[in-house]
Protein backbone atom coordinates (compact mmCIF):
# COMPACT_ATOMS: atom_id res chain seq x y z
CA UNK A 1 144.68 44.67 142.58
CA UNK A 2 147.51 47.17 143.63
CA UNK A 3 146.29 50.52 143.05
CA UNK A 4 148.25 54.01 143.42
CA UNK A 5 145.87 56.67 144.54
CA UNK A 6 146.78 60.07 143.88
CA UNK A 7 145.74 63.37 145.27
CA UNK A 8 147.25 67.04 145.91
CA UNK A 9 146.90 66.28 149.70
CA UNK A 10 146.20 63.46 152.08
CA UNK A 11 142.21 63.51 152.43
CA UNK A 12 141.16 65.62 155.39
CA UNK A 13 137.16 64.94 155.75
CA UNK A 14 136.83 68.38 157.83
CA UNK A 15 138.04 70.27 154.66
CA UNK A 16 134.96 70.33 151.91
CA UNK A 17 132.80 67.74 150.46
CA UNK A 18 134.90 66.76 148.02
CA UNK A 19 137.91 65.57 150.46
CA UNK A 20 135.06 63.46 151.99
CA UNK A 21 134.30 62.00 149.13
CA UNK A 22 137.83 60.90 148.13
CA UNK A 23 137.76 59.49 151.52
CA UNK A 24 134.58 57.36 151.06
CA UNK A 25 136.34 56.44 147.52
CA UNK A 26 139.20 55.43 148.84
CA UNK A 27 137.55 53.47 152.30
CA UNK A 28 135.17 51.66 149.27
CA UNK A 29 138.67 50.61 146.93
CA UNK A 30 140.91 49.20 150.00
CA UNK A 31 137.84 46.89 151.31
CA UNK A 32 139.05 45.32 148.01
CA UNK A 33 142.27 46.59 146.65
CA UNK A 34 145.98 47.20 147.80
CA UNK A 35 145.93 51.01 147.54
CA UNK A 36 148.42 53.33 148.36
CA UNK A 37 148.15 56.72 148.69
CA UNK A 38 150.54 59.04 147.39
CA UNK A 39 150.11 63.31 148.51
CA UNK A 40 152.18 65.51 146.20
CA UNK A 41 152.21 67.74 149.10
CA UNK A 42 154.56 66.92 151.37
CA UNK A 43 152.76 69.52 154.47
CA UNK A 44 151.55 66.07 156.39
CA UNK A 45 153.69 66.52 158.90
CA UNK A 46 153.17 66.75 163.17
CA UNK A 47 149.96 65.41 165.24
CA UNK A 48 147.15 66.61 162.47
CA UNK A 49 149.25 64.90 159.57
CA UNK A 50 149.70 62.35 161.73
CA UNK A 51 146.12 61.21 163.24
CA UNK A 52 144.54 61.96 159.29
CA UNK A 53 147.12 59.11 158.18
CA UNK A 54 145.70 56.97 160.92
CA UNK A 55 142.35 57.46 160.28
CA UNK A 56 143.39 56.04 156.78
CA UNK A 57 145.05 53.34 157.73
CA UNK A 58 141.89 52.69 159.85
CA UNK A 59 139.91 52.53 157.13
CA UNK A 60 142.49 49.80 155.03
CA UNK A 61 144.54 51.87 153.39
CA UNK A 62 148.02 49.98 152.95
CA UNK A 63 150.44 52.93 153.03
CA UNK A 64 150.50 56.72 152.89
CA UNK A 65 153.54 58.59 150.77
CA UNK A 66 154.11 62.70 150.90
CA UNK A 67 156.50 64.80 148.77
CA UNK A 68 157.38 65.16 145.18
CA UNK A 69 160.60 63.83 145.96
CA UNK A 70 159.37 60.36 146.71
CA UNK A 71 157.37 59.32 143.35
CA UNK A 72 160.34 57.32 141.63
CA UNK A 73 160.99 55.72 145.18
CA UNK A 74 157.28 54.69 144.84
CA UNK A 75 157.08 53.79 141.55
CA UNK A 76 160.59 51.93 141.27
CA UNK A 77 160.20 49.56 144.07
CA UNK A 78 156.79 48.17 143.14
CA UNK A 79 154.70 47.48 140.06
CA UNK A 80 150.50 48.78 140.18
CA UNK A 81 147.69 47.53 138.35
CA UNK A 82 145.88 51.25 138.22
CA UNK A 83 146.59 54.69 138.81
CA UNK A 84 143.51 56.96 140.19
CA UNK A 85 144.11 60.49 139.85
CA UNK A 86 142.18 63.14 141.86
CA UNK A 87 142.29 66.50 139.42
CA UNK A 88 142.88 66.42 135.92
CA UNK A 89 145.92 68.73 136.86
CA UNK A 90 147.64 66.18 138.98
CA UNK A 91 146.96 63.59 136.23
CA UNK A 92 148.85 66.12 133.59
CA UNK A 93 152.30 65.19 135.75
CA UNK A 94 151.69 61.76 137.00
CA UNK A 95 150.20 60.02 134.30
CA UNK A 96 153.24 59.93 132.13
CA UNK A 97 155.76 58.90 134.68
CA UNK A 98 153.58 56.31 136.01
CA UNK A 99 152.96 54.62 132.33
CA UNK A 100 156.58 54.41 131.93
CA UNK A 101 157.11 52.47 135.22
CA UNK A 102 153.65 50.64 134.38
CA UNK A 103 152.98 50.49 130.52
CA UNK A 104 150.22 48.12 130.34
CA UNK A 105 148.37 49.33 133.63
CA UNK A 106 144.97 51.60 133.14
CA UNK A 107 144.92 55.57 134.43
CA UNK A 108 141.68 56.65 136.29
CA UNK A 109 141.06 60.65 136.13
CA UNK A 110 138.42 61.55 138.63
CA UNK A 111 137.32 65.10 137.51
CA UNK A 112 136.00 66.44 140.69
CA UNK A 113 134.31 68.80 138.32
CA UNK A 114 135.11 70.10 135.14
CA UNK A 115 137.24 72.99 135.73
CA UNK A 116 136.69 74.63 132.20
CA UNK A 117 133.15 74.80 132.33
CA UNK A 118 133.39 76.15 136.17
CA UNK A 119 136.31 78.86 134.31
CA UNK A 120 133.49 79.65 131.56
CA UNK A 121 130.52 80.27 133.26
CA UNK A 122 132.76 82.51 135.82
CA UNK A 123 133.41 84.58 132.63
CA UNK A 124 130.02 85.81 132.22
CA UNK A 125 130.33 87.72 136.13
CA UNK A 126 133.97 88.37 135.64
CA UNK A 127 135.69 85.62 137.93
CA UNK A 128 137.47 84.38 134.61
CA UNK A 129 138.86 85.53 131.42
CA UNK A 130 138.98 84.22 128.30
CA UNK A 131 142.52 83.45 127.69
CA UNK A 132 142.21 81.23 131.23
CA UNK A 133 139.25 79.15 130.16
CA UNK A 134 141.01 78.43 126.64
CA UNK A 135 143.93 77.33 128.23
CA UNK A 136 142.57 75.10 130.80
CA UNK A 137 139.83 73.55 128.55
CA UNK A 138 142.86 73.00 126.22
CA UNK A 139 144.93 71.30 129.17
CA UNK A 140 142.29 69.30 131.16
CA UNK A 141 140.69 67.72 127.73
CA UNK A 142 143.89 66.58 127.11
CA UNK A 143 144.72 64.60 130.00
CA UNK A 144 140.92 63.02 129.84
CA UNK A 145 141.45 61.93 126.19
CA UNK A 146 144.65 60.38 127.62
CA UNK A 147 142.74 58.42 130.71
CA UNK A 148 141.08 55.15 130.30
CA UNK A 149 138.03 55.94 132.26
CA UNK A 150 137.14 59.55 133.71
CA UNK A 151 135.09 59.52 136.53
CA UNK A 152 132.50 62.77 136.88
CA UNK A 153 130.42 63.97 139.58
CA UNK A 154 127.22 65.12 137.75
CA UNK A 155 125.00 63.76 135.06
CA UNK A 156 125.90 67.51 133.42
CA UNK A 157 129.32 67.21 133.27
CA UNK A 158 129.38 63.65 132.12
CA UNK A 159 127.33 64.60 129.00
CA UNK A 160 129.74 67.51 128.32
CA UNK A 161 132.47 64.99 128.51
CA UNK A 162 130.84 62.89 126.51
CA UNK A 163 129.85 64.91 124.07
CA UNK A 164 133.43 66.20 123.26
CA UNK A 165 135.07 63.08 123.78
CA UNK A 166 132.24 60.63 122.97
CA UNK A 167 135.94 57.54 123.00
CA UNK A 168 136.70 58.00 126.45
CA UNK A 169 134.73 55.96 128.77
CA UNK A 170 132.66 57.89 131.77
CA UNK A 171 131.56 56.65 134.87
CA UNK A 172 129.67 58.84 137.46
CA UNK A 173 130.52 59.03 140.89
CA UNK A 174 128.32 61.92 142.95
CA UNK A 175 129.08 63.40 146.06
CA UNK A 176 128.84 60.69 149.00
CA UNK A 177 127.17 61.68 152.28
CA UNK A 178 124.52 59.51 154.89
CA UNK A 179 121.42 60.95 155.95
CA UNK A 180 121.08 62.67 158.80
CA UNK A 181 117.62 62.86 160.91
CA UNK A 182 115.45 65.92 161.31
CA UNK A 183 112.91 67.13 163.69
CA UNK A 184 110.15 69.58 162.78
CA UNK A 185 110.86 72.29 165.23
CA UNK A 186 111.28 76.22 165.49
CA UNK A 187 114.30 77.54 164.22
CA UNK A 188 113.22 81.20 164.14
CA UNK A 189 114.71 82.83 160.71
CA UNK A 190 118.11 81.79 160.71
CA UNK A 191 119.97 81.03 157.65
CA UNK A 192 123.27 79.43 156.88
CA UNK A 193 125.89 79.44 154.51
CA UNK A 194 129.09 77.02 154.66
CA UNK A 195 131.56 77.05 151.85
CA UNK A 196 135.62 77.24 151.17
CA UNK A 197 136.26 80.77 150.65
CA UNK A 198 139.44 80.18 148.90
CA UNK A 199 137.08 78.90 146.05
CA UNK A 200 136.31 81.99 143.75
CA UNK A 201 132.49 81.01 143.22
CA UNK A 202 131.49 80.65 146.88
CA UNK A 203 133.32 84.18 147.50
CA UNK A 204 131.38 85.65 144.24
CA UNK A 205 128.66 83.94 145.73
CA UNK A 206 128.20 84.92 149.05
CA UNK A 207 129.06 89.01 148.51
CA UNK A 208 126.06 88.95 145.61
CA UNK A 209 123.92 87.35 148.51
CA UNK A 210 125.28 89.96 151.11
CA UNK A 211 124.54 92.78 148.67
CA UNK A 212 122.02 92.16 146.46
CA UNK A 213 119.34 89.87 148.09
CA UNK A 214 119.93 89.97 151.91
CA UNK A 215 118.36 93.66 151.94
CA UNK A 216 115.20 92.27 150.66
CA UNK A 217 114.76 89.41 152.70
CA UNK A 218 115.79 91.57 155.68
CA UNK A 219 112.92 94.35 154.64
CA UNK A 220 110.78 91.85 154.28
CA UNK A 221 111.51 90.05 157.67
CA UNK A 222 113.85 92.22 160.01
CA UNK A 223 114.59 89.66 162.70
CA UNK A 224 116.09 87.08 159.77
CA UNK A 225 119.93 85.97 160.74
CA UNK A 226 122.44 84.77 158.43
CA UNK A 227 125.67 82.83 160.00
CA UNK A 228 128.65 82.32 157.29
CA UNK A 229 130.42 79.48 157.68
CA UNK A 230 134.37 79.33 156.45
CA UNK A 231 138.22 79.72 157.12
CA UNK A 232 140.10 82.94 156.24
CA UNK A 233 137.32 84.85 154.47
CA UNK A 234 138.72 87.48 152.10
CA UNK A 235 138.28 91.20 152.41
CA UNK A 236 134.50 90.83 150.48
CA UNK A 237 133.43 88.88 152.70
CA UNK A 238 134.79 89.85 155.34
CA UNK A 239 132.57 93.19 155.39
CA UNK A 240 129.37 91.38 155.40
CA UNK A 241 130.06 90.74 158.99
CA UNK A 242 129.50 94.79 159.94
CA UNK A 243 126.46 94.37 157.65
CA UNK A 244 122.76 93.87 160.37
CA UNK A 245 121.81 90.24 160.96
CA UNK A 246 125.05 88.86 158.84
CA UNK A 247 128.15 86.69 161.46
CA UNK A 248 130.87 85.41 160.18
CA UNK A 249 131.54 81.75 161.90
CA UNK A 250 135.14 81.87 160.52
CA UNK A 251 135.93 77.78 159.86
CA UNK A 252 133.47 75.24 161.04
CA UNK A 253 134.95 71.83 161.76
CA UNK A 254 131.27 70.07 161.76
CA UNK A 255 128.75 71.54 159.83
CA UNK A 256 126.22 69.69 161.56
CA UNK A 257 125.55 71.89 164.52
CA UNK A 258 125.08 75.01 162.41
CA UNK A 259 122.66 72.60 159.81
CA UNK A 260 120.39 71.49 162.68
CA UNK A 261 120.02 75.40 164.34
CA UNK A 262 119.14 76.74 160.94
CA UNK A 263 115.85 77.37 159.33
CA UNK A 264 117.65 77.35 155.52
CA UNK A 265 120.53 76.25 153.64
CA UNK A 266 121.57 78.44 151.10
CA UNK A 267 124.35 78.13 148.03
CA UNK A 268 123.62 81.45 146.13
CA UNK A 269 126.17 80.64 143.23
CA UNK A 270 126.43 82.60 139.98
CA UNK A 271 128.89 80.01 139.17
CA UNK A 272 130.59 76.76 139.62
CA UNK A 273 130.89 72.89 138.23
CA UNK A 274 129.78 69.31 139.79
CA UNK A 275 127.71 68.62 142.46
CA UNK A 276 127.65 71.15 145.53
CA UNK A 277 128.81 69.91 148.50
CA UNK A 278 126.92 72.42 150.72
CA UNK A 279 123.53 72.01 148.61
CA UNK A 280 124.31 67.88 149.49
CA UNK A 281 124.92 68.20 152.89
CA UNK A 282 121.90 70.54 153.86
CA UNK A 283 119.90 68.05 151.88
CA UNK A 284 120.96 65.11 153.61
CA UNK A 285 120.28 67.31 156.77
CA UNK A 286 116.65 67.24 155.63
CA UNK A 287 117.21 71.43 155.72
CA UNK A 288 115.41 73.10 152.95
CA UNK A 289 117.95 74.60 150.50
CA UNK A 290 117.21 77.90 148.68
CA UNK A 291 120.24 77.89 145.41
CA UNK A 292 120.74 79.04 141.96
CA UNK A 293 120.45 76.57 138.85
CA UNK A 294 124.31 76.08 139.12
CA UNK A 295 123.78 75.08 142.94
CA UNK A 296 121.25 72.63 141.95
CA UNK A 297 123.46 70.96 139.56
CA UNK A 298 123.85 67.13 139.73
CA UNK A 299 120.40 66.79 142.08
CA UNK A 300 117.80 65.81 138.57
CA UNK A 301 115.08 67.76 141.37
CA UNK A 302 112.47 69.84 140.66
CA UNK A 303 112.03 73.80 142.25
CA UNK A 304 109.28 74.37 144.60
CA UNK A 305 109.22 70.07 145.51
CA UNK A 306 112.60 69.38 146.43
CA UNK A 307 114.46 73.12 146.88
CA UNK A 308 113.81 76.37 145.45
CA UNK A 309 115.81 77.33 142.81
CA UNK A 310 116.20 81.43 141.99
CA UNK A 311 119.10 82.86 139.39
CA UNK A 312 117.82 86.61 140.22
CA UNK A 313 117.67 88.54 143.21
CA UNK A 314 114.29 89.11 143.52
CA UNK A 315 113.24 85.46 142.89
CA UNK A 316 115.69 84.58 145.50
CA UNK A 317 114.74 86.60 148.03
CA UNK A 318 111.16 85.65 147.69
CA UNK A 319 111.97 81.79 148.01
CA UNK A 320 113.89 82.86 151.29
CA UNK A 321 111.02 84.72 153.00
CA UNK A 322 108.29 82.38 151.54
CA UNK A 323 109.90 79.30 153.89
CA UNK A 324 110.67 81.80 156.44
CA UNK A 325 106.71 82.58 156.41
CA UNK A 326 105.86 78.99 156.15
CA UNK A 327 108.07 76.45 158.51
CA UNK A 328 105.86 73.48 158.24
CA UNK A 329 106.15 73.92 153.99
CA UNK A 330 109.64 74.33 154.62
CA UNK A 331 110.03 71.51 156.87
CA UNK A 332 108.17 69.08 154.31
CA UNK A 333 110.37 70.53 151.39
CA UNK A 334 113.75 69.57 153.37
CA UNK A 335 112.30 65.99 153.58
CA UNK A 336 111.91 65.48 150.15
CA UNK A 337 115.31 66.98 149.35
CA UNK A 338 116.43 64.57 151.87
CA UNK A 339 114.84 61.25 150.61
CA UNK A 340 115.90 62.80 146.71
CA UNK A 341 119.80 62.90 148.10
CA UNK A 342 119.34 59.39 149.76
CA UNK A 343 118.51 57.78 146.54
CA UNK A 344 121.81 59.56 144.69
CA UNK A 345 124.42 59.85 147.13
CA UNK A 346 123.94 57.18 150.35
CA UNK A 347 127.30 55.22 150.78
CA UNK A 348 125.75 51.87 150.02
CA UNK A 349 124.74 53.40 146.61
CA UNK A 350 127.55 55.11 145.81
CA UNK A 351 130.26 52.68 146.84
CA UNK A 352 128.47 49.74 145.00
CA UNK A 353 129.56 52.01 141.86
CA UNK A 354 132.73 52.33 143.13
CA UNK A 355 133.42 48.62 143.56
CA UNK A 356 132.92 48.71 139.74
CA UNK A 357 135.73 51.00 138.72
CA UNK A 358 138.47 49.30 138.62
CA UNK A 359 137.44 46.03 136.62
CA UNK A 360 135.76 48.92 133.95
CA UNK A 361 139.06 50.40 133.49
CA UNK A 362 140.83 47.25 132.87
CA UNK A 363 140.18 45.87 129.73
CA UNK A 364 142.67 43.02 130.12
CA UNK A 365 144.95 41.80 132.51
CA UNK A 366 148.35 43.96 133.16
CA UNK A 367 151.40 42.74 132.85
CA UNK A 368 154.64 45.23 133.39
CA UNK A 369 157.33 43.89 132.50
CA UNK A 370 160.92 43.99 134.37
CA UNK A 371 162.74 45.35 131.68
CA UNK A 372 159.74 48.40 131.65
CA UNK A 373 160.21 48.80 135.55
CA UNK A 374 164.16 48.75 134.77
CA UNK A 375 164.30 51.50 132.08
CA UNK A 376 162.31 53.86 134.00
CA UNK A 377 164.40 53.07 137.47
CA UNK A 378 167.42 54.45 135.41
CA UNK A 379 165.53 57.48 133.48
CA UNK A 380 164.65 58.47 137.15
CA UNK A 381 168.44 58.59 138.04
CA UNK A 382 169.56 60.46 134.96
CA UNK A 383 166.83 62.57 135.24
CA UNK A 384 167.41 63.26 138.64
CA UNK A 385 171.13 63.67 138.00
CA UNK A 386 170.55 66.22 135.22
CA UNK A 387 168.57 68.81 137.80
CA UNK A 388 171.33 68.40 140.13
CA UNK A 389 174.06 69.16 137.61
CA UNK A 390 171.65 71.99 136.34
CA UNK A 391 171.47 73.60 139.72
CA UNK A 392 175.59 73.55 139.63
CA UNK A 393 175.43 75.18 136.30
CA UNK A 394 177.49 72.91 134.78
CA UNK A 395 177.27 71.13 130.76
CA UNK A 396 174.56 68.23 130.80
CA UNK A 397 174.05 66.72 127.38
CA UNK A 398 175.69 69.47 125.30
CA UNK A 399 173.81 72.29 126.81
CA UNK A 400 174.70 74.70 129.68
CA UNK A 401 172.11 75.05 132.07
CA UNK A 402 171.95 78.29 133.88
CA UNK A 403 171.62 78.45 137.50
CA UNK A 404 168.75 78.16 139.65
C-alpha cells in the first residue's frame, strides 16, 4: 500500500515524546507500506535536516518531501492508497486536496491529543479563553467527522471522541517507548522535570511547582534539588533558576542521564490532553513519578501502587517528601510503574496495533481513477495561476484582487 504521511515537520526523536512516537509509527508502516513523508515545513535544510532524513530512510521510509510549495508536485505525479495526518490542524488543509487527487482512498487523523479538551481544562487556570476552546472544538471535530479512522492516544480521549462522534471509527495508539533498566541505588533528593516549554501546560506547570509546592518540600527536606529540563524557557520559568535548590538544564538532548541521577520524576500539570510523554518516559525508566490526575492520564494505574497522584499543593508536596524519606518504597513504586508502562506502550505492543491501521481504514479496495488524478493536476495549475495573477493585482475571474 502507498501511503502519504503527513506531519508539520520531519520527525526529530530528540524533540518530545510525541515526535518519537510518529517515528516508531512511521518505522512500524514502511516495514510494510510504501510511505512517503511529506513536512509542510520546509526548515529541513543543512547537516541536522539532513542526517534526520537519513535516519528515516534508515528505517524504510521511501522518500522525504518539505515545503508547501511541493504538495501538487506530490500528489500529481503519483496516486496513494491512504493519507495519515499528524494534527487535526494539518488534516483541516490536506485532507481536501488530497481527496481530490485520490477520491476513493481513506484519510487517517492521528489526534496526538485532543486539543479542545487540553484548551478547556486550561480555562479553569486561565491558559485559555472561551472564545479559543469554542473555536477549536468547532474546527478539530470537524476534520475528525471528516476522517475515516482517528487514531487517539488515551483511553480518555477516545471515549470523548466517541462519545461525540459515536460514526467515526477510533483506534488507540499510546505513547511508544522500551524499557529501560534500573538499579536500586542512592540518588540523594534530587528531582527532575523535562518538558517543551513552548507548550503552555508544562510552563503553567512547572511555575505552580516552583511557587506553590517546592517551598514545602524544601522546608520539609532542605538539601532536596530540582534540575529543569528544556529549550528556551520563558521569563516564568526562567526565575525559578535564582530560586534555592531549583537549575535550569536549558534543552536536554537525552533524557536518560538526568532519569537515571534522579530520585523522582515529576509532571505537576494543572492541565493538558493524551498521554504524557515525561510521566512515560520516567516510567519506563523504572523512576517513581509524583503527577497530577491530568499527568496520569492514559496510564489506567492506581496512586500510591504505581505513582502518586496529588491535584493540590499540599498533597503534592507530601508524596514528594514521603519517597524522598523512603528510597527503597520509592524504588519498588518505580518498578511497578515500569512493568504497568511495559504492558501499554513496549514497541512490540504498540506496533502490532499499528500494523492494523491501515487495512481498518480501508473498507474496500481504492481505485483513483486517471480522469480524478487529471482534473486535480489542472485545478492545481489554475489555482496556482490565480495567486500569481493575484499578487500582480490584476482581474482573475471577474474580480480584482488587491495586492499582496
Amino acid at each position: 500500500m502507498k501511503i502519504l504521511f503527513v506531519n508539520p515537520d520531519v520527525p526529530r526523536p530528540d524533540h518530545d515524546a510525541a515526535e518519537r512516537r510518529m517515528l516508531e509509527i512511521l518505522e512500524a508502516l514502511s516495514k510494510q507500506h510504501d510511505v512517503t513523508v511529506y513536512s509542510t515545513n520546509p526548515e529541513q535544510a543543512g547537516a541536522r535536516g539532513a542526517f534526520i532524513r537519513d535516519n528515516l530512510k534508515q528505517k524504510g521510509v521511501r522518500e522525504i518531501v518539505a515545503g508547501h510549495w511541493n504538495l501538487g508536485r506530490v500528489l500529481s505525479r503519483s496516486r496513494f492508497d491512504l493519507l495519515f495526518c499528524e494534527y487535526w490542524h494539518v488534516a483541516e488543509d490536506m485532507v481536501t486536496p488530497f481527496r481530490r487527487a485520490n477520491p476513493n482512498s481513506p484519510v487517517i487523523v492521528d489526534s496526538v491529543d485532543l486539543h479542545f479538551v487540553r484548551e478547556e481544562a486550561g480555562i479553569k487556570v486561565g491558559c485559555a479563553t472561551v472564545e479559543s476552546a469554542a473555536e477549536i472544538r468547532r474546527r478539530e471535530l470537524a476534520v475528525y467527522r471528516d476522517a475515516d479512522l482517528v487514531v487517539n492516544v488515551t483511553p480518555e480521549d477516545d471515549g470523548i471522541l466517541r462519545s461525540l462522534l459515536p460514526s467515526t471509527p477510533t483506534v488507540i495508539v499510546p505513547i511508544i517507548v522500551p524499557t529501560q533498566p534500573r538499579l536500586a541505588a542512592d540518588r540523594g533528593r534530587l528531582l527532575f522535570f523535562v518538558g517543551n516549554l513552548a507548550h503552555q501546560p508544562n510552563v503553567d506547570g512547572i511555575v505552580w511547582f516552583g511557587r506553590e509546592i517546592w517551598p514545602l518540600i524544601r522546608q520539609a527536606s532542605p538539601e532536596a534539588r530540582l534540575e529543569i529540563g528544556g529549550r528556551n524557557p520563558p521569563a516564568g520559568v526562567s526565575l525559578l533558576g535564582e530560586i534555592p535548590g531549583i537549575s535550569l538544564l536549558g534543552w536536554v538532548p537525552d533524557t536518560a542521564i538526568c532519569l537515571e541521577r534522579a530520585a523522582i520524576s515529576i509532571a505537576p500539570l494543572r492541565f493538558g490532553g493524551g498521554m504524557k510523554g515525561k510521566v512515560t518516559e520516567a516510567l519506563a525508566h523504572g523512576v517513581p513519578v509524583v503527577t497530577t490526575s491530568f499527568g496520569a492520564q492514559g496510564f489506567s494505574g492506581r496512586t500510591g501502587e504505581h505513582f502518586h497522584i496529588a491535584d493540590e499543593p499540599a498533597e503534592f508536596a507530601k508524596a514528594v517528601i514521603t519517597l524522598l524519606q523512603n528510597p527503597g518504597e520509592a524504588h519498588e513504586m518505580g518498578l511497578r510503574g515500569q512493568a504497568l508502562v511495559a504492558q501499554l506502550c513496549s514497541p512490540e505492543a504498540v506496533g502490532r496495533v499499528v500494523a492494523k491501521i491501515p487495512l481498518e481504514a480501508t473498507l474496500k479496495k481504492p481505485s483513483t481513477s486517471t480522469a480524478a488524478r487529471f482534473r486535480f493536476q489542472v485545478g492545481a495549475v489554475v489555482e496556482l495561476l490565480g495567486r500569481r495573477l493575484a499578487r500582480q493585482g490584476r482581474t482573475w475571474m471577474g474580480l480584482e484582487r488587491p495586492r499582496e
